[in-house]
C-alpha atoms as a PDB file:
ATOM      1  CA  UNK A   1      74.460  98.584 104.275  1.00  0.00           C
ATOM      2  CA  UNK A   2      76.912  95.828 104.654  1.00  0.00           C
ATOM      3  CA  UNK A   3      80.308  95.899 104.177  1.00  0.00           C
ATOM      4  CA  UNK A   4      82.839  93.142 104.246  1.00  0.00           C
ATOM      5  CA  UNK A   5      86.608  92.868 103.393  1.00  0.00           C
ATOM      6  CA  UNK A   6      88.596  90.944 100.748  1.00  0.00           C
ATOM      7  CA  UNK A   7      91.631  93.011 100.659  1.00  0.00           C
ATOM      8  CA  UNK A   8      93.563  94.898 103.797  1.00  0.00           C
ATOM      9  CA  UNK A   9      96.955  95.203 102.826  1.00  0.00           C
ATOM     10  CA  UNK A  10      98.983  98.112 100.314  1.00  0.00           C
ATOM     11  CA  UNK A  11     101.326  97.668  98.017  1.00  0.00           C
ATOM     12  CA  UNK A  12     102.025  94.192  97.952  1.00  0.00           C
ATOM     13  CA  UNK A  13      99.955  91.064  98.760  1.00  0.00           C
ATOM     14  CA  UNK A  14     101.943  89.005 101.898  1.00  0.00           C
ATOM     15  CA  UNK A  15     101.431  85.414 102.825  1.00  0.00           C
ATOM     16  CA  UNK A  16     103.369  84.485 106.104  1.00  0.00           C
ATOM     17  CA  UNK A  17     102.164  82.701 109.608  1.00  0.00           C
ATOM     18  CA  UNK A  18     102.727  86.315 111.238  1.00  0.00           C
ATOM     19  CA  UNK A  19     100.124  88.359 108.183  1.00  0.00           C
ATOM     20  CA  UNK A  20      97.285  85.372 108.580  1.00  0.00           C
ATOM     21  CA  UNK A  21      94.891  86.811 111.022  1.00  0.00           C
ATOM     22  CA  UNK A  22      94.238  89.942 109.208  1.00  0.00           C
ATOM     23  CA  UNK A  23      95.261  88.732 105.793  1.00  0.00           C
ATOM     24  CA  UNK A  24      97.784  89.605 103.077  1.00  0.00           C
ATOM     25  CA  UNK A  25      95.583  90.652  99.841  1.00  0.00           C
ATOM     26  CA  UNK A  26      95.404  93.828  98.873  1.00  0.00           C
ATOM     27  CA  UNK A  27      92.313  96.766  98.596  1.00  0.00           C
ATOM     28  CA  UNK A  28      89.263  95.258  97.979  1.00  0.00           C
ATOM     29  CA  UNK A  29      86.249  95.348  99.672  1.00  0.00           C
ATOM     30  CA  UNK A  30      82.173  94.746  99.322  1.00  0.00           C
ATOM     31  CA  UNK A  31      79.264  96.834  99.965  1.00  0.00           C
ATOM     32  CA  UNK A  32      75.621  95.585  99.453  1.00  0.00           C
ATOM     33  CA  UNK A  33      72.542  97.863  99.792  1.00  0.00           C
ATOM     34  CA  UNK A  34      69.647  98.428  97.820  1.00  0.00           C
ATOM     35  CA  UNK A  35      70.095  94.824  96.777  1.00  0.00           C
ATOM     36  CA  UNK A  36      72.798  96.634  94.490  1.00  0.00           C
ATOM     37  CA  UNK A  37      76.219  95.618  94.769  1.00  0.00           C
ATOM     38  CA  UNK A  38      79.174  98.274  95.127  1.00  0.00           C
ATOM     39  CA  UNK A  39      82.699  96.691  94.810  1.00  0.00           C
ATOM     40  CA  UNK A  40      85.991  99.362  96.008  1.00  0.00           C
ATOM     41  CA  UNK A  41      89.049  98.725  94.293  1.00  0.00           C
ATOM     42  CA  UNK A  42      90.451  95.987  92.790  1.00  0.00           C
ATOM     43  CA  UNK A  43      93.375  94.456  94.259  1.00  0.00           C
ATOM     44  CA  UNK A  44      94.248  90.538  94.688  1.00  0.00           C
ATOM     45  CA  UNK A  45      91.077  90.216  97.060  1.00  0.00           C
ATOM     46  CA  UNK A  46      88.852  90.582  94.169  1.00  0.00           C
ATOM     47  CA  UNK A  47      89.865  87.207  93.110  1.00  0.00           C
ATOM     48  CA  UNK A  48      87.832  85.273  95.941  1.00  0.00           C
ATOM     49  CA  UNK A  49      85.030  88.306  95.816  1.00  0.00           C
ATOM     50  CA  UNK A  50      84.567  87.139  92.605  1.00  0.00           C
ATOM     51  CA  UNK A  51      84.556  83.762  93.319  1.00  0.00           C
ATOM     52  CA  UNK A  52      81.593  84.445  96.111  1.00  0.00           C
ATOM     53  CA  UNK A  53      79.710  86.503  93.115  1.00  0.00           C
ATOM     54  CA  UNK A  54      79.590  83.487  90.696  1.00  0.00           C
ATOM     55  CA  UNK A  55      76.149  82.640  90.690  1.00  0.00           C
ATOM     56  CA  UNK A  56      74.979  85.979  91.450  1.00  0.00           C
ATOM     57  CA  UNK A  57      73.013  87.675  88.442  1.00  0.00           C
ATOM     58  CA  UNK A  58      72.944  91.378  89.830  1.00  0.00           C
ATOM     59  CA  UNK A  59      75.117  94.143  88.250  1.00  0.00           C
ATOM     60  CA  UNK A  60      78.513  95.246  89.524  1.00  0.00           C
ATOM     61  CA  UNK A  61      79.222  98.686  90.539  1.00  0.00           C
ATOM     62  CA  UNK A  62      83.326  99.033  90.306  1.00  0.00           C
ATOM     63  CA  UNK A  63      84.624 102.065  92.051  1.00  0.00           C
ATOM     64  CA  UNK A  64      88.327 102.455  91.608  1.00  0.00           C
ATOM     65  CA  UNK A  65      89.963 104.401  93.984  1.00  0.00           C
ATOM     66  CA  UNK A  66      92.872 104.876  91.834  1.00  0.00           C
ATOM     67  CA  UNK A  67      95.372 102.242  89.290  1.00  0.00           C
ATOM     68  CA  UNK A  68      98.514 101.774  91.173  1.00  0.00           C
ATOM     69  CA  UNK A  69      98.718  98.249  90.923  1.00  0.00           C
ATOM     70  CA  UNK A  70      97.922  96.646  94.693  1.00  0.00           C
ATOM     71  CA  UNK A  71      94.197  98.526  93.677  1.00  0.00           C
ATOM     72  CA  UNK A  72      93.944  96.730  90.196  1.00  0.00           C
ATOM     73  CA  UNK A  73      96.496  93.686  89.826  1.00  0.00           C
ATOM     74  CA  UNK A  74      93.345  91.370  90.805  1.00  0.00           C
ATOM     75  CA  UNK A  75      91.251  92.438  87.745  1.00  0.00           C
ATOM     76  CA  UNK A  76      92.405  90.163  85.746  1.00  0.00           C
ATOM     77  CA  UNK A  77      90.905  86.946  88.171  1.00  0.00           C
ATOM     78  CA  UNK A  78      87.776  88.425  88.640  1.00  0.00           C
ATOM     79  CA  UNK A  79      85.387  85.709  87.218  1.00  0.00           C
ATOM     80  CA  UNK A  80      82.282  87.907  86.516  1.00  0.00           C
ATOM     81  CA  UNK A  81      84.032  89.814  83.797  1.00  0.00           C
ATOM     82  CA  UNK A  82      83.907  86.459  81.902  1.00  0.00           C
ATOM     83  CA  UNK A  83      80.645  86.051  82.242  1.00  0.00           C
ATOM     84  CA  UNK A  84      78.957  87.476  79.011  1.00  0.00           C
ATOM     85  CA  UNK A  85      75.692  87.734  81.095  1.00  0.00           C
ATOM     86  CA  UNK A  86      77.432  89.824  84.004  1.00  0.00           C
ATOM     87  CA  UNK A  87      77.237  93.936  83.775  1.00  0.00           C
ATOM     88  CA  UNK A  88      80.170  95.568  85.385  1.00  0.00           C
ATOM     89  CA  UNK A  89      79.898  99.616  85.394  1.00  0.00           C
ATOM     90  CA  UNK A  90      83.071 101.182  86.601  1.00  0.00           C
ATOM     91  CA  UNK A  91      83.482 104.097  88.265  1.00  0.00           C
ATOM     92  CA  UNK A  92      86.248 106.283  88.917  1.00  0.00           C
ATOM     93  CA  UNK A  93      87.188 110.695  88.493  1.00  0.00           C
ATOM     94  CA  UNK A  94      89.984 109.109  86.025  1.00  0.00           C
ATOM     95  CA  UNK A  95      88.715 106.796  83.233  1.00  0.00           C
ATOM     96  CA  UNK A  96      86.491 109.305  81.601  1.00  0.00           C
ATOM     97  CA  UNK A  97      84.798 107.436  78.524  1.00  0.00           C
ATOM     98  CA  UNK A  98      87.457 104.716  78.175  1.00  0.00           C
ATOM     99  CA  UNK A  99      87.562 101.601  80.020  1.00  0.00           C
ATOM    100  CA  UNK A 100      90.736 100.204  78.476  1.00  0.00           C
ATOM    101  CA  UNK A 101      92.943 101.829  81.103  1.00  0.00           C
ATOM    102  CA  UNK A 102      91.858  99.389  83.998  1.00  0.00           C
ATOM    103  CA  UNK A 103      92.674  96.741  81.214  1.00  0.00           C
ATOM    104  CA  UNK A 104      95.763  97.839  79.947  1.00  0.00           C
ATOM    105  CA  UNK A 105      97.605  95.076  82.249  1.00  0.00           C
ATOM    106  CA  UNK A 106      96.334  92.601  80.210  1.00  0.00           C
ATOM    107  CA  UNK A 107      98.502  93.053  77.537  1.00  0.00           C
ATOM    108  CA  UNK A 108     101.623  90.594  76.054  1.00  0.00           C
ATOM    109  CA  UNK A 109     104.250  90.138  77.317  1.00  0.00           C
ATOM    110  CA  UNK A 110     102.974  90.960  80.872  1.00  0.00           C
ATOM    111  CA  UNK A 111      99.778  88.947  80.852  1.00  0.00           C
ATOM    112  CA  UNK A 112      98.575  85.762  79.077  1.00  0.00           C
ATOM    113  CA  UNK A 113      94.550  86.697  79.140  1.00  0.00           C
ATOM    114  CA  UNK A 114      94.201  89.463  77.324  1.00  0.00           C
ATOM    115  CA  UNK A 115      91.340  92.162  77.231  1.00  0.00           C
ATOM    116  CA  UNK A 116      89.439  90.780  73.930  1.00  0.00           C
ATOM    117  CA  UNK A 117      89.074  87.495  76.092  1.00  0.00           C
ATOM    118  CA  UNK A 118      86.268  89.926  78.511  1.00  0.00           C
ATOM    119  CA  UNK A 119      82.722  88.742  77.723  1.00  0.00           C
ATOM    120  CA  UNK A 120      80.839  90.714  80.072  1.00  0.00           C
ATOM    121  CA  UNK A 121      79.202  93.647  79.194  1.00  0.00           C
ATOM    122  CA  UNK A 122      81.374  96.763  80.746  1.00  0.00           C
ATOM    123  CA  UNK A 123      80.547 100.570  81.040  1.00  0.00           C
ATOM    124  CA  UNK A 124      81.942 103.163  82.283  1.00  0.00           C
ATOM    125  CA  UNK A 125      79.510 104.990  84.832  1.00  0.00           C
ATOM    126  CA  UNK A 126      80.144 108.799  84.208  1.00  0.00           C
ATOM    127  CA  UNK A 127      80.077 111.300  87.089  1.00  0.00           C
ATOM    128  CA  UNK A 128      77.918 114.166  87.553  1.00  0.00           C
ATOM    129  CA  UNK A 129      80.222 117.555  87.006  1.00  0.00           C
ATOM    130  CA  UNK A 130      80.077 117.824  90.948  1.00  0.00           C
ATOM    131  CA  UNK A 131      81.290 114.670  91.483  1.00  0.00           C
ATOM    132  CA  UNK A 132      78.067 112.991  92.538  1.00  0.00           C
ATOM    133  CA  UNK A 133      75.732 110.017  91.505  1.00  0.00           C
ATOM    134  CA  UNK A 134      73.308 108.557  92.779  1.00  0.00           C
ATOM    135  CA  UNK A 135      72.445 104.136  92.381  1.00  0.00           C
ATOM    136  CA  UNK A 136      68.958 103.247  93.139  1.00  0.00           C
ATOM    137  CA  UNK A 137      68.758 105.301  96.785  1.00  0.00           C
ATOM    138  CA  UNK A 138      72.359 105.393  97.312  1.00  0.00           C
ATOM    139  CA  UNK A 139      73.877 108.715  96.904  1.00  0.00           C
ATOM    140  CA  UNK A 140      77.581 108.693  96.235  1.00  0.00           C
ATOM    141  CA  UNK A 141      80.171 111.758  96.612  1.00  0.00           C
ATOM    142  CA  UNK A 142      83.465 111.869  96.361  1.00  0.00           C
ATOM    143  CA  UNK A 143      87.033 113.637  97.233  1.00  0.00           C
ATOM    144  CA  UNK A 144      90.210 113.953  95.287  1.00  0.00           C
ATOM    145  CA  UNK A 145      92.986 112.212  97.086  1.00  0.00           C
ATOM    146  CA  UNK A 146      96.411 113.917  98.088  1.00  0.00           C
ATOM    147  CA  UNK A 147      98.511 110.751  96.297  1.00  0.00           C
ATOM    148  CA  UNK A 148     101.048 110.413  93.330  1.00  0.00           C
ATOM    149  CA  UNK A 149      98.772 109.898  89.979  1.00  0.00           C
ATOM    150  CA  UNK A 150      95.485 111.990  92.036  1.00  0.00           C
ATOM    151  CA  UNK A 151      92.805 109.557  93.028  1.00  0.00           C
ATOM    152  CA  UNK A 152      89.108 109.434  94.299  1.00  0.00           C
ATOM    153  CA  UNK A 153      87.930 108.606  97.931  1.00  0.00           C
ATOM    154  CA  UNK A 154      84.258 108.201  98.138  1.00  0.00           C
ATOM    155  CA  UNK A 155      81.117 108.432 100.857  1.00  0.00           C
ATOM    156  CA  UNK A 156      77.411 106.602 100.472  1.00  0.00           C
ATOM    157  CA  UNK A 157      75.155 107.896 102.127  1.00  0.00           C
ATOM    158  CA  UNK A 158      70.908 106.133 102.530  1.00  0.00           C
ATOM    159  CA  UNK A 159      68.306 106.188 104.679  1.00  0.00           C
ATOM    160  CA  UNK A 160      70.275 103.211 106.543  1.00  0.00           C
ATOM    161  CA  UNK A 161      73.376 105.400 107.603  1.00  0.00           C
ATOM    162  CA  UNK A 162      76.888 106.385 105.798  1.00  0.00           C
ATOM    163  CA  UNK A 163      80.379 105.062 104.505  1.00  0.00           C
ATOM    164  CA  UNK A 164      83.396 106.277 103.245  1.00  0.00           C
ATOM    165  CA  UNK A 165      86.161 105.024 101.737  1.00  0.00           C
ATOM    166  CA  UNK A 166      89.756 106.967 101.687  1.00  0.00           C
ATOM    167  CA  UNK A 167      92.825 105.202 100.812  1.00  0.00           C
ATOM    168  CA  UNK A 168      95.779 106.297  99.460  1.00  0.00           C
ATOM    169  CA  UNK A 169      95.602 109.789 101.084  1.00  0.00           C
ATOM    170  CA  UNK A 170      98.420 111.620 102.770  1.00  0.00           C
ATOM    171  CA  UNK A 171      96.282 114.065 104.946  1.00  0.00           C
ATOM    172  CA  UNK A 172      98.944 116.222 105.324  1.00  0.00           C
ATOM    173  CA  UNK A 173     100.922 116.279 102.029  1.00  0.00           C
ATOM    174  CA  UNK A 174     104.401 118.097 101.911  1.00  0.00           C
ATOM    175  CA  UNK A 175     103.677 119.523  98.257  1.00  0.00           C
ATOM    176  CA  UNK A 176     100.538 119.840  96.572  1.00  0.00           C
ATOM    177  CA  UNK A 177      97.072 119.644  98.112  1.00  0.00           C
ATOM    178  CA  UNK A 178      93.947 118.895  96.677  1.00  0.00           C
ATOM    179  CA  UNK A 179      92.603 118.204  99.418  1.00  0.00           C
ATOM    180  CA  UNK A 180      92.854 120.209 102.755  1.00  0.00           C
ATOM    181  CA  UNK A 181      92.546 119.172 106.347  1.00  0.00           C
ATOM    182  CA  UNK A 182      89.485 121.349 106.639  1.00  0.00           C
ATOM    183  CA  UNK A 183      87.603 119.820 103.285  1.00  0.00           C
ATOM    184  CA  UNK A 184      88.425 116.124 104.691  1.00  0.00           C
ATOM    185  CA  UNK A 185      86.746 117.194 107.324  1.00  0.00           C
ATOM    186  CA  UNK A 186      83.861 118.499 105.999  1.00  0.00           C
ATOM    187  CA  UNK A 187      84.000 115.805 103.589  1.00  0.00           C
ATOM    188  CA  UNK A 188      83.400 112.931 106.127  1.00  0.00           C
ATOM    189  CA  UNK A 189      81.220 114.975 109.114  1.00  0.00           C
ATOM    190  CA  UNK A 190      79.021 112.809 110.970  1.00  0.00           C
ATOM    191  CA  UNK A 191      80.027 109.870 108.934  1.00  0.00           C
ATOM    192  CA  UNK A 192      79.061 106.589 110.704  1.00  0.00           C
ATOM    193  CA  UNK A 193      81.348 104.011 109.036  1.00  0.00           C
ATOM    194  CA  UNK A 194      84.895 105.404 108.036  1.00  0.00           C
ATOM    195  CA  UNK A 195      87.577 103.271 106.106  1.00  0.00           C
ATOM    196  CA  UNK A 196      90.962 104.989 106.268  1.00  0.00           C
ATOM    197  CA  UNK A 197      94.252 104.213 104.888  1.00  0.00           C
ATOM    198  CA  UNK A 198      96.315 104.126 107.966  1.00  0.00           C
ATOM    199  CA  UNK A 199      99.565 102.650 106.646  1.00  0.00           C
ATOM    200  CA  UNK A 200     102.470 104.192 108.445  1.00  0.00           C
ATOM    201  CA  UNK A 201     103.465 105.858 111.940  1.00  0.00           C
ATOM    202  CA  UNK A 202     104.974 108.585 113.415  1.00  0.00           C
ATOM    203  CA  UNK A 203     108.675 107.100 113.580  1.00  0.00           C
ATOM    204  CA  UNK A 204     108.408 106.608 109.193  1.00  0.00           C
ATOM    205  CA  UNK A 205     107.697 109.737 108.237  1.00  0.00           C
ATOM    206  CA  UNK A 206     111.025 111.236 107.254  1.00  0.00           C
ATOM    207  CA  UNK A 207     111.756 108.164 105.274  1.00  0.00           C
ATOM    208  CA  UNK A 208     107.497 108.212 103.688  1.00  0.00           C
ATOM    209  CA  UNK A 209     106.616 111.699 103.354  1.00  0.00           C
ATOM    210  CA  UNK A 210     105.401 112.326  99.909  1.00  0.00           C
ATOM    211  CA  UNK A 211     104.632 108.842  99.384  1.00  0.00           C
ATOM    212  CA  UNK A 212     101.040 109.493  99.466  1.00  0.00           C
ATOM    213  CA  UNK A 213      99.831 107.935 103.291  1.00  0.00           C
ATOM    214  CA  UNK A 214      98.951 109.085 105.950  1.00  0.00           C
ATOM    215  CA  UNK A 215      99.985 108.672 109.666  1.00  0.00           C
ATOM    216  CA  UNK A 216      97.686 106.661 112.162  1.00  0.00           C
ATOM    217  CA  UNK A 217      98.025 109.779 114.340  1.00  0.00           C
ATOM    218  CA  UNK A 218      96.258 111.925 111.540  1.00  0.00           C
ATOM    219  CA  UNK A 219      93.927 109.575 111.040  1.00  0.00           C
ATOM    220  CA  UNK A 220      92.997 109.782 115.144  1.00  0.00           C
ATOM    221  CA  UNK A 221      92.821 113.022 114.768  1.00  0.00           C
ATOM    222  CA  UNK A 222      90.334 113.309 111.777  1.00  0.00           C
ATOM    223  CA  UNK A 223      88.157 111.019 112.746  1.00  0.00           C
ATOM    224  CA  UNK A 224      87.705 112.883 115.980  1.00  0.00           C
ATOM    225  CA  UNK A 225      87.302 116.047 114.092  1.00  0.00           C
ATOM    226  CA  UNK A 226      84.845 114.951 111.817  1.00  0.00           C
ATOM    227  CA  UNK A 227      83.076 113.273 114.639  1.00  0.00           C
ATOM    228  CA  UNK A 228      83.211 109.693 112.744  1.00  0.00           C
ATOM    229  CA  UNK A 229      81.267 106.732 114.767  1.00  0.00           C
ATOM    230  CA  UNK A 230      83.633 104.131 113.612  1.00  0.00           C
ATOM    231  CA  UNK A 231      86.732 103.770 112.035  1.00  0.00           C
ATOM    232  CA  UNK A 232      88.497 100.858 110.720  1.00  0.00           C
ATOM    233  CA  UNK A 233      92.330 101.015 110.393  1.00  0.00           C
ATOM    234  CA  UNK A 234      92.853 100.015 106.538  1.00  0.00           C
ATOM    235  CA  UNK A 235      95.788  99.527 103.695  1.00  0.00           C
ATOM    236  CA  UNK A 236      98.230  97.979 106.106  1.00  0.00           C
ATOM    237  CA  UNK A 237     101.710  97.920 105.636  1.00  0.00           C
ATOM    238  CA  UNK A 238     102.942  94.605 103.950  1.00  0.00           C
ATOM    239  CA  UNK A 239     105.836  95.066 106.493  1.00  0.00           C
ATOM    240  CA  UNK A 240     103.305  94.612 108.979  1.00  0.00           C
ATOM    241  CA  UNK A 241     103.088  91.751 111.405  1.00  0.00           C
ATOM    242  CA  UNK A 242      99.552  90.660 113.159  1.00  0.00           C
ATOM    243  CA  UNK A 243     101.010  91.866 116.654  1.00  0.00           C
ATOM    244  CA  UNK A 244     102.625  95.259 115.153  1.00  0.00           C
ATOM    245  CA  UNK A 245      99.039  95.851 113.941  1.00  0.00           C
ATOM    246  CA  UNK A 246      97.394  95.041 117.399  1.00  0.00           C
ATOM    247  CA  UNK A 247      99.924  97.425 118.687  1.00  0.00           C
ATOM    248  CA  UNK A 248      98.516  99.924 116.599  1.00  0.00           C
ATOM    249  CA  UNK A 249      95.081  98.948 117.051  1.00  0.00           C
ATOM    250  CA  UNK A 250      95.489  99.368 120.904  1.00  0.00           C
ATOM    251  CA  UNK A 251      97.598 102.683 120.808  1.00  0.00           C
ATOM    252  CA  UNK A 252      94.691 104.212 118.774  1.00  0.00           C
ATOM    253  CA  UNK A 253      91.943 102.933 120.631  1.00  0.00           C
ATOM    254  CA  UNK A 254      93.596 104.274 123.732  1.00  0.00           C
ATOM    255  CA  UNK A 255      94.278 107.601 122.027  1.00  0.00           C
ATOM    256  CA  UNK A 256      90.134 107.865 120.748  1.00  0.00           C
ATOM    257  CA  UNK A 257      88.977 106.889 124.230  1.00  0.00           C
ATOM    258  CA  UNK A 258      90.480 110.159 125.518  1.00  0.00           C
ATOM    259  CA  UNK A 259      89.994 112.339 122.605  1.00  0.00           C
ATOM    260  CA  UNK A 260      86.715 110.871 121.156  1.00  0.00           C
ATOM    261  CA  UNK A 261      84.830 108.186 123.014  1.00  0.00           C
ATOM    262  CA  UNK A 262      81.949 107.642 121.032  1.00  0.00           C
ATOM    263  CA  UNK A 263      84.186 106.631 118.280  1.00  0.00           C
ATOM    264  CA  UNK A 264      85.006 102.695 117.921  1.00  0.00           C
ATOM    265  CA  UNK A 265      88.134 101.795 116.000  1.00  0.00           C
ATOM    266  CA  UNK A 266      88.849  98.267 114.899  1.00  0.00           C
ATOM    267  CA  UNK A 267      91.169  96.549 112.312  1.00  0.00           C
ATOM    268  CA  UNK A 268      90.379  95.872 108.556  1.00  0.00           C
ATOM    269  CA  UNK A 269      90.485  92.192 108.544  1.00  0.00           C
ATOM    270  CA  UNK A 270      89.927  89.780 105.494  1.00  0.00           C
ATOM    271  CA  UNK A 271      86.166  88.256 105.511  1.00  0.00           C
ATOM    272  CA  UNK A 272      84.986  90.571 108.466  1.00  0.00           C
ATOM    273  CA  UNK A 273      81.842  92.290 107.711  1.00  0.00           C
ATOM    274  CA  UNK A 274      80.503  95.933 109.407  1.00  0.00           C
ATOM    275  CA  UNK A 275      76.381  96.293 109.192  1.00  0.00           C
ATOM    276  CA  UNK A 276      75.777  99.746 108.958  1.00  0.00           C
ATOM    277  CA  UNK A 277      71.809 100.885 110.245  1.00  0.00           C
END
C-alpha cells in the first residue's frame, strides 16, 4: 500500500510563507493497492489529486469521512468526475442510495458548475450491515466518529500490512459517545499505519471541547494503547505555523519514545508518501 497526501490542514485551506512546508489544503489523501485506487475525503487537495489522475483509466474509490465542508469543498475541481469514461464509487455510513448530497454544493447561487454538468459515471458503494467491504483483496472496516453531524473513520487491511484513517474525532467527547476509548482501541490494534486528526492541544481545550477534535495528548496515548507502528499527526490547525507544528511534532515524539518506542510519529505533509509492507 502507498499512501500519499494532498490535503493536511482542517477547516480552512491557508496559504502563507509560515503554512508552506507542510501545506495549507485541506483532507485529502491517496491510497493505491491492488492496482485499485482509494481516495479519503475530499477537501481542496483533491483538486491537484485529480489533476495527477488525468490520464489514469482505473476506477475511483471515494471514501468520505464526513461533509463538513474542508472534507468536500474540492469536489467540485476534481477533473475525473468530468470525464464520462471515469467511474467514481463513493463511499461513506451517510449517503445511503443517494449521491446528490456530496453534490448539493453545486447548486446556484453558491456555485457556477452545477451537478447535471458531471459526466462520469458515479455510484454509491453500499456497506455491508456490519460496516465492512471488501475491494479486490482489500478489506475495509470502519468506526463511527465522536463529531457534530456523526462521521466514518476507516482501516484497510491486505496481505501487505494496515491503515487507518480517523479524522474529525474527539476521543474523549464531553456529551455523546459513539465511540469509546476502549472500541478505538480495539478498533485500530496492531495497526501499522495510523492517520489521526491531531488538531488541538492541551492549553485549547476549554475554549474546543465539543468541537469534535481531539488533543495530541490523546492521540499519544491511543496510539500507544493500541500498539500502532506509526502515526502521522493529521488535520492541522489552519492557525498553525510550520514551527508550532514541529513543536508538536517534537513534544510527541519525545512523549512516544518514553511511552512507546516502537512507534514512529511524523507530520502529514502535502506530496509525502508512506509505503506500507
Amino acid at each position: 500500500m502507498k499512501i500519499t497526501f494532498y490535503g493536511v490542514r482542517g477547516s480552512i485551506p491557508v496559504s502563507s510563507k509560515e503554512t508552506q512546508k507542510y501545506g495549507g489544503n485541506t483532507s485529502c489523501l491517496l491510497l493505491e493497492a491492488d492496482d485499485k485506487i482509494l481516495i479519503f475525503d475530499a477537501g481542496t487537495g483533491i483538486r491537484q489529486l485529480g489533476e495527477d489522475l488525468i490520464n489514469d483509466e482505473r476506477d475511483i474509490y471515494l471514501f468520505f469521512s464526513h461533509y463538513h465542508w474542508d472534507h468536500i469543498q474540492g469536489l467540485p475541481f476534481f477533473k475525473p468526475l468530468y470525464n464520462p469514461k471515469r467511474t467514481i464509487y463513493l463511499l461513506s455510513h451517510y449517503l445511503a442510495d443517494d449521491a446528490s448530497t456530496v453534490f448539493k454544493q453545486m447548486v446556484s447561487p453558491y456555485f457556477p458548475v452545477t451537478q447535471d454538468k458531471i459526466q462520469a459515471q458515479v455510484t454509491v458503494l453500499p456497506l455491508q450491515n456490519n460496516g465492512r467491504l471488501n475491494i479486490g483483496s482489500l478489506n475495509i472496516s470502519t468506526c463511527a466518529l465522536n463529531h457534530p453531524d456523526g462521521g466514518t473513520a476507516y482501516r484497510i487491511d491486505t496481505d501487505e500490512g494496515s491503515f487507518a484513517y480517523v479524522t474529525d474525532s474527539e476521543l474523549l467527547p464531553p456529551k455523546t459517545v459513539s465511540t469509546t476509548w476502549e472500541q478505538w482501541v480495539r478498533f485500530l490494534q496492531n495497526v501499522d499505519l495510523l492517520v489521526h486528526d491531531a488538531m488541538y492541544i492541551d492549553e485549547e481545550l476549554s475554549h474546543i471541547h465539543g468541537w469534535g477534535h481531539p488533543l495530541v495528548s490523546q492521540v499519544q496515548r491511543l496510539a500507544r494503547d493500541a500498539n500502532v507502528a506509526k502515526l502521522v499527526l493529521f488535520h492541522h490547525d489552519p492557525k498553525r505555523t510550520d514551527k508550532q507544528l514541529e513543536a508538536i511534532l517534537a513534544n510527541t515524539q519525545q512523549w512516544i519514545k518514553k511511552q512507546h518506542p516502537r512507534c514512529k510519529v511524523t507530520l502529514a505533509k502535502e506530496k509525502d508518501s508512506y509505503q506500507v509492507t
